[in-house]
C-alpha atoms as a PDB file:
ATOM      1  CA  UNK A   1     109.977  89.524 102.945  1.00  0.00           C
ATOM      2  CA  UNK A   2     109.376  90.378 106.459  1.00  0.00           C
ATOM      3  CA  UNK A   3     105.725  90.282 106.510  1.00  0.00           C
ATOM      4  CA  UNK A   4     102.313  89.187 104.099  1.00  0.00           C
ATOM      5  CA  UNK A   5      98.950  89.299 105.021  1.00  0.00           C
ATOM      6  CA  UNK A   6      97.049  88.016 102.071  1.00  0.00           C
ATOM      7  CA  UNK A   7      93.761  87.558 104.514  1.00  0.00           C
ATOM      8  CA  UNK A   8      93.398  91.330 104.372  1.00  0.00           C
ATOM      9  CA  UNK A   9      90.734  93.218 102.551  1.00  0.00           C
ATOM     10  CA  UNK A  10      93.810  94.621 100.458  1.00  0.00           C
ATOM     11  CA  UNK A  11      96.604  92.195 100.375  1.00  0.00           C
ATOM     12  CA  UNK A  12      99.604  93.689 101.974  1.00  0.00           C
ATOM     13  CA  UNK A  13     103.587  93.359 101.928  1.00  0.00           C
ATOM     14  CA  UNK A  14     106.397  94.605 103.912  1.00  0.00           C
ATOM     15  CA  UNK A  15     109.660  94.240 102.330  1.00  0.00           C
ATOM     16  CA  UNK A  16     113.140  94.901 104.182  1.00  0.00           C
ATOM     17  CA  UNK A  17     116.113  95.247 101.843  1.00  0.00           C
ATOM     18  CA  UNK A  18     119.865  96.325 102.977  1.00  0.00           C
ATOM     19  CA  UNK A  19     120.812  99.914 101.589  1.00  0.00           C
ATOM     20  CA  UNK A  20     124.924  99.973 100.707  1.00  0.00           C
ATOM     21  CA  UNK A  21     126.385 103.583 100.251  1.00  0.00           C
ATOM     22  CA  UNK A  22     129.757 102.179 100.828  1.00  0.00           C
ATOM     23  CA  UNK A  23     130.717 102.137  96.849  1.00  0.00           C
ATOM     24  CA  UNK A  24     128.575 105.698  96.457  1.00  0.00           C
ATOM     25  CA  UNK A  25     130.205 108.942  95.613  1.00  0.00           C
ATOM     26  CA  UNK A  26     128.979 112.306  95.097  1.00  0.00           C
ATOM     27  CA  UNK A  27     131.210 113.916  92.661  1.00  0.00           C
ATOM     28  CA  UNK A  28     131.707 118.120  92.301  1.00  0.00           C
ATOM     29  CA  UNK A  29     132.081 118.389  88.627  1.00  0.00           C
ATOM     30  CA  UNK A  30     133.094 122.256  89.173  1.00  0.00           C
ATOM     31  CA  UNK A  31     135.455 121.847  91.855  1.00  0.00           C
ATOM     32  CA  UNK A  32     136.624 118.589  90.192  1.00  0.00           C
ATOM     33  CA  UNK A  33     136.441 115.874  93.194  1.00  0.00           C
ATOM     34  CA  UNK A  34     134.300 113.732  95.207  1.00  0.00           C
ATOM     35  CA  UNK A  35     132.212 115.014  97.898  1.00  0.00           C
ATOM     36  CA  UNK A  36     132.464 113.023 101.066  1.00  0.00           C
ATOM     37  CA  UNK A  37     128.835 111.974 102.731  1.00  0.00           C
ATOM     38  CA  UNK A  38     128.436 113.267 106.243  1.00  0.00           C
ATOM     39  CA  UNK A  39     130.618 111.704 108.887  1.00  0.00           C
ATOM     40  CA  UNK A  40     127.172 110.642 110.585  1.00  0.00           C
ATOM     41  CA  UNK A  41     125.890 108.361 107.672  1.00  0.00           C
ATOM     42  CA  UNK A  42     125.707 105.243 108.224  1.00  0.00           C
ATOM     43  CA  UNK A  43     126.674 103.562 105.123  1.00  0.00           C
ATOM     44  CA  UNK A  44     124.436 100.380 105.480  1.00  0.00           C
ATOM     45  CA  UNK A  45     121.264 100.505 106.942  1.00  0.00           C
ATOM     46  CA  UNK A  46     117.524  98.644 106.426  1.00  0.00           C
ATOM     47  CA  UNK A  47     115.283 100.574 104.313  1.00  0.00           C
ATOM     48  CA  UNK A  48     111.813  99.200 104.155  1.00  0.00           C
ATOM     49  CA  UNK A  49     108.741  99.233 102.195  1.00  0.00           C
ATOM     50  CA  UNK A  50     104.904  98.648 102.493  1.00  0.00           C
ATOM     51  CA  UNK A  51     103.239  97.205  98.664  1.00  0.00           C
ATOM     52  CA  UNK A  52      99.233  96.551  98.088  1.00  0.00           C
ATOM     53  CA  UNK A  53      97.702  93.813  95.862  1.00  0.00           C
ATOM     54  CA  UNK A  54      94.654  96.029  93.957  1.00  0.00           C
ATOM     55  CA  UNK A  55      93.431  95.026  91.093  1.00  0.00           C
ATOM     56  CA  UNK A  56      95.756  91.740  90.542  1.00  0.00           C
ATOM     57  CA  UNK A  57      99.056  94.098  90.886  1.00  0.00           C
ATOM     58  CA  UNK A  58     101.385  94.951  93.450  1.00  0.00           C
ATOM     59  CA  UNK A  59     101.664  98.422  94.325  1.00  0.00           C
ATOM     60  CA  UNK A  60     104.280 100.351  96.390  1.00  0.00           C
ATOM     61  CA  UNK A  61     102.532 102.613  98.964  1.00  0.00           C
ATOM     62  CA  UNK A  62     105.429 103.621 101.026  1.00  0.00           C
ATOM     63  CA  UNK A  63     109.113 103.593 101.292  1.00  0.00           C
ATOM     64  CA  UNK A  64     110.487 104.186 104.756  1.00  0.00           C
ATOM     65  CA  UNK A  65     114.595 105.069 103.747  1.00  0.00           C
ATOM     66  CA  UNK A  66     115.356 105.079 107.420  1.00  0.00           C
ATOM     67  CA  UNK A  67     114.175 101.049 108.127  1.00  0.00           C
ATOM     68  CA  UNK A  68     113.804 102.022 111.500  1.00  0.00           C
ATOM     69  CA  UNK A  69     115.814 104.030 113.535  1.00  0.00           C
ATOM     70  CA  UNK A  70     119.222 102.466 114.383  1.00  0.00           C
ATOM     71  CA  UNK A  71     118.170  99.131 112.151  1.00  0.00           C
ATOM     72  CA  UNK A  72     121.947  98.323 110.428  1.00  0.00           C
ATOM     73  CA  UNK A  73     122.714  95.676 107.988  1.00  0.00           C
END
């Protein structure tokens, strides 16, 4: 967890977790092979998200897939 503030009004979380595309594949079925990602994807990076405590239950508000720009894992 990177940060908690359970002193707010509404509770709040922000979660870091590491992203992996390194065993992902995107596959053609038509053309019968894999597609390769874009030679400028990282293939681990820090995605982060942002959860609320309302009504005794944590609730995702936001997902950021990017972590922060440059943030690698």
């Amino acid at each position: 967890m990177s940060e908690l503030d359970m002193d707010a009004q509404t509770p709040t979380a922000t979660l870091s977790d590491c992203v992996d595309l390194s065993g992902y594949e995107t596959y053609d079925v038509k053309a019968k092979k894999a597609i390769p990602l874009p030679a400028q994807q990282p293939l681990r990076y820090v995605m982060t998200a942002t959860a609320q405590r309302w009504d005794g239950r944590w609730m995702v508000t936001d997902i950021d897939p990017q972590g922060g720009a440059g943030a690698t894992c």
